[in-house]
C-alpha atoms as a PDB file:
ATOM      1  CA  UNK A   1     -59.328-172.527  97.257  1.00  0.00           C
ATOM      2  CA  UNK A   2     -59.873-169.489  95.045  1.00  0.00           C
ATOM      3  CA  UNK A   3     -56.677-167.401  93.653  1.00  0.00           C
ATOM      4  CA  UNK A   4     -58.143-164.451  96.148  1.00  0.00           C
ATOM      5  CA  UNK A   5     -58.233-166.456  99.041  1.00  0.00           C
ATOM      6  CA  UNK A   6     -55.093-168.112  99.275  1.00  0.00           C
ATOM      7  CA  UNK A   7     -53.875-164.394  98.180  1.00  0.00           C
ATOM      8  CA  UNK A   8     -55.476-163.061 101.407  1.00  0.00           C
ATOM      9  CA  UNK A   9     -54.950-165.670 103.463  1.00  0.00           C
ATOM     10  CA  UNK A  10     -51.036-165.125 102.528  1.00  0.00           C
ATOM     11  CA  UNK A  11     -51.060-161.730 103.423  1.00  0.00           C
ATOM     12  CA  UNK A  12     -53.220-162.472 106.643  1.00  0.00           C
ATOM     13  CA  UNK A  13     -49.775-164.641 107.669  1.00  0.00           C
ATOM     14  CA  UNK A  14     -47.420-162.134 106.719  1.00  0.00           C
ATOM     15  CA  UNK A  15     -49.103-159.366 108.674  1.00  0.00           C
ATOM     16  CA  UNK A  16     -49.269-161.901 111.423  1.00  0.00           C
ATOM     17  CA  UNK A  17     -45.811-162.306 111.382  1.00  0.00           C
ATOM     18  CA  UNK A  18     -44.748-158.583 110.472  1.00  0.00           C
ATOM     19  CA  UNK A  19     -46.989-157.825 113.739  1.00  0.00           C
ATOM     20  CA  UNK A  20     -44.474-159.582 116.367  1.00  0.00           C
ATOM     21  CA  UNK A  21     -41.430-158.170 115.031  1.00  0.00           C
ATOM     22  CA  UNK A  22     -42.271-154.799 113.322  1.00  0.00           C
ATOM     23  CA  UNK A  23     -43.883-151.217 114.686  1.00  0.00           C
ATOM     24  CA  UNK A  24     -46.734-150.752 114.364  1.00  0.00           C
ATOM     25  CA  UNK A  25     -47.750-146.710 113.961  1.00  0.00           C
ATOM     26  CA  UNK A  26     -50.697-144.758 113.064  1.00  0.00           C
ATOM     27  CA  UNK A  27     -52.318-148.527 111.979  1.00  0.00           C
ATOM     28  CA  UNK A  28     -49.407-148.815 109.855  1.00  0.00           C
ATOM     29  CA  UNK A  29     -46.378-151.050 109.210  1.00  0.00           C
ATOM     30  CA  UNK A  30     -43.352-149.858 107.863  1.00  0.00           C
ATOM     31  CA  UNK A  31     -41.049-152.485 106.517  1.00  0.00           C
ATOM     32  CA  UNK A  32     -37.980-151.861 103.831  1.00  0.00           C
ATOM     33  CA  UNK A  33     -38.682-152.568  99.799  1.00  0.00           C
ATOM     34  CA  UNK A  34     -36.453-155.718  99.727  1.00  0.00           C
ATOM     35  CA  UNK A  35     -38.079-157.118 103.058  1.00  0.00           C
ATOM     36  CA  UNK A  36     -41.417-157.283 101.223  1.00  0.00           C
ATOM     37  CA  UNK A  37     -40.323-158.331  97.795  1.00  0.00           C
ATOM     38  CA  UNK A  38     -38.714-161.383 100.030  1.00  0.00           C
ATOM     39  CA  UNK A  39     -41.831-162.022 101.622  1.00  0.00           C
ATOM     40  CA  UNK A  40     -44.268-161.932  98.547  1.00  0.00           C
ATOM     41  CA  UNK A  41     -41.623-163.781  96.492  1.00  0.00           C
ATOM     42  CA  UNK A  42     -41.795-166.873  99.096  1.00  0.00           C
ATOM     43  CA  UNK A  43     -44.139-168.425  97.209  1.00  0.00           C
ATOM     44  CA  UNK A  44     -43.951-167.493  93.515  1.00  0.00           C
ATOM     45  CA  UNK A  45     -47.677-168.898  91.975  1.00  0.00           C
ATOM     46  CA  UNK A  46     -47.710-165.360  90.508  1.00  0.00           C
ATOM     47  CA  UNK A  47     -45.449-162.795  89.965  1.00  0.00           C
ATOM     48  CA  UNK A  48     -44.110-160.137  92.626  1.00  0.00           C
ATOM     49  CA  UNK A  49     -45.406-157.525  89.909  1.00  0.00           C
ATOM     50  CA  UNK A  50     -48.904-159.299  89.882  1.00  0.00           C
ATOM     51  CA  UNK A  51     -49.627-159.765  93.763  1.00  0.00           C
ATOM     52  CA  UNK A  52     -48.284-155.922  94.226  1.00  0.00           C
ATOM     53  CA  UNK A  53     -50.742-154.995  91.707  1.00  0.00           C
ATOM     54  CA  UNK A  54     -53.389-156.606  94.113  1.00  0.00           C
ATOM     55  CA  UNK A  55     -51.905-155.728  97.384  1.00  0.00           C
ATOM     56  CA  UNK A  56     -52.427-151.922  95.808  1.00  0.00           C
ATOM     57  CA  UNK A  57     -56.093-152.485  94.633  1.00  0.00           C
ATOM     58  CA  UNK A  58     -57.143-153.907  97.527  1.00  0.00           C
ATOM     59  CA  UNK A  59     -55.788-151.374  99.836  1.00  0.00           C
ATOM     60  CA  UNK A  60     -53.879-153.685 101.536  1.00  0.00           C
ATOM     61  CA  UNK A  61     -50.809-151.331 101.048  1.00  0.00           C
ATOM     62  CA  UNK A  62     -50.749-147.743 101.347  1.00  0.00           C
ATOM     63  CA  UNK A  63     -49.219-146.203  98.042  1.00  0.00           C
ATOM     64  CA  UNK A  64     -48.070-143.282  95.452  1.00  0.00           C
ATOM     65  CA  UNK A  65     -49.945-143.351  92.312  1.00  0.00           C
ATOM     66  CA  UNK A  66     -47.507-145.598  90.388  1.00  0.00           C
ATOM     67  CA  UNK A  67     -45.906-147.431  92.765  1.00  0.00           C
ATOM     68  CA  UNK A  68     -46.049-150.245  95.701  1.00  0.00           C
ATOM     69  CA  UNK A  69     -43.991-147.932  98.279  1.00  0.00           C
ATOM     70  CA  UNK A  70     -44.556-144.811 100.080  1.00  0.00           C
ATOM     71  CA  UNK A  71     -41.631-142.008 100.863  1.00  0.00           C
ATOM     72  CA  UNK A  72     -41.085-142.199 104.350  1.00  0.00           C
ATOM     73  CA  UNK A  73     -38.619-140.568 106.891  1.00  0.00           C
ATOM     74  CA  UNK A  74     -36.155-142.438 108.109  1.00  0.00           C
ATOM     75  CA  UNK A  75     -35.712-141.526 111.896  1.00  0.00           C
ATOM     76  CA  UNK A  76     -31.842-142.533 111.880  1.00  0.00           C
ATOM     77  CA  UNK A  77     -30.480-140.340 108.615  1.00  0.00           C
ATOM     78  CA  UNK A  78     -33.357-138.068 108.520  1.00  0.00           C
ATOM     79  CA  UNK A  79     -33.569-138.631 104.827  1.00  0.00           C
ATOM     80  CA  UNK A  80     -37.097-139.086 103.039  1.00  0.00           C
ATOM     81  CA  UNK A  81     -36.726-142.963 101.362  1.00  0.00           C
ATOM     82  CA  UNK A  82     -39.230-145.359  99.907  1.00  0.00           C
ATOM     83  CA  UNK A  83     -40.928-147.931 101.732  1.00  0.00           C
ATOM     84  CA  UNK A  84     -43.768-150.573 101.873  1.00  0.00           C
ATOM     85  CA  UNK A  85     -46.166-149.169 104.279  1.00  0.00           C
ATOM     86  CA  UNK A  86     -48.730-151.856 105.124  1.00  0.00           C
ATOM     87  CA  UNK A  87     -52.484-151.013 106.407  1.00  0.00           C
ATOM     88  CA  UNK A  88     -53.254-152.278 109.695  1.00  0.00           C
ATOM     89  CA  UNK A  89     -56.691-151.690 109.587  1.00  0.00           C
ATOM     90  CA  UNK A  90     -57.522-153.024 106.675  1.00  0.00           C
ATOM     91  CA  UNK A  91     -55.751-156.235 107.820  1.00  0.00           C
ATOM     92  CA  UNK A  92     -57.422-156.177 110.878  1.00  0.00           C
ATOM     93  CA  UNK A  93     -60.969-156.007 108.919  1.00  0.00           C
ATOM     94  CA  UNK A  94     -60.070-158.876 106.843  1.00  0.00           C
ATOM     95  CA  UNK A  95     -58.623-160.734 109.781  1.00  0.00           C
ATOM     96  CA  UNK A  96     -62.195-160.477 111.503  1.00  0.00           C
ATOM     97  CA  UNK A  97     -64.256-161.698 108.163  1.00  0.00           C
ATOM     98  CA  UNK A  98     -62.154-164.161 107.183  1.00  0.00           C
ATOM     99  CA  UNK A  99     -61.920-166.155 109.715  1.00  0.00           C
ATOM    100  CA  UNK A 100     -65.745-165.261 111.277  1.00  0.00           C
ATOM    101  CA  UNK A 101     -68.289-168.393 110.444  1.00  0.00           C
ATOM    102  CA  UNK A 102     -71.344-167.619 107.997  1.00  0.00           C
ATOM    103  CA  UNK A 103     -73.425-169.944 110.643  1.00  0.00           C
ATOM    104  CA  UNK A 104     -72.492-167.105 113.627  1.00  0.00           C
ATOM    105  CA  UNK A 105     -73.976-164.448 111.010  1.00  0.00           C
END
C-alpha cells in the first residue's frame, strides 16, 4: 500500500467516524483544533505537520492561506475562533472512487 493510500484511506475512516457523531453543514464538518490533531496523531507514520500539509493540498480541509483551520463562529459565545473545517464533498468523491472496482469501469 502506497503512502497516499493508506493516507486516504485514514481520512476515509475518520470522516466515517466524524459523520455519526458530528454536524454536518453546508457539506462541511466542523470539529475543534485539538479534536483533529488527536485524530491525525493516532497513528504517527508521519508527522501531524506533514499529513496537515496534505490534508490542505488535497482539499480535504477547507483552509486560510497559512494554516490547517478556518475562523468560525461559535454559536454558544458568539465569538469568531479557529477550527478544522472538513470537506464533505470531497470526502464523499473519494469515498465513491476508492472503493468503486476498475472491472465495473
Amino acid at each position: 500500500m502506497s503512502l497516499l493510500e493508506f493516507l486516504l484511506k485514514e481520512y476515509l475512516t475518520i470522516v466515517a467516524k466524524l459523520e455519526e457523531t458530528e454536524m454536518i453543514e453546508n457539506n462541511r464538518i466542523t470539529i475543534e483544533r485539538d479534536y483533529f490533531r488527536n485524530l491525525l496523531e493516532k497513528y504517527p507514520y508521519i508527522t501531524f505537520r506533514d499529513k496537515t500539509k496534505v490534508y490542505k493540498t488535497l482539499n480535504l480541509i477547507i483552509h486560510d492561506k497559512n494554516n490547517y483551520t478556518m475562523p468560525c463562529k461559535d454559536k454558544k459565545s458568539k465569538k469568531t475562533v479557529r477550527k478544522v473545517v472538513i470537506n464533505y464533498k470531497t470526502y464523499l468523491i473519494i469515498k465513491s472512487y476508492y472503493f468503486k472496482n476498475i472491472e465495473n469501469i
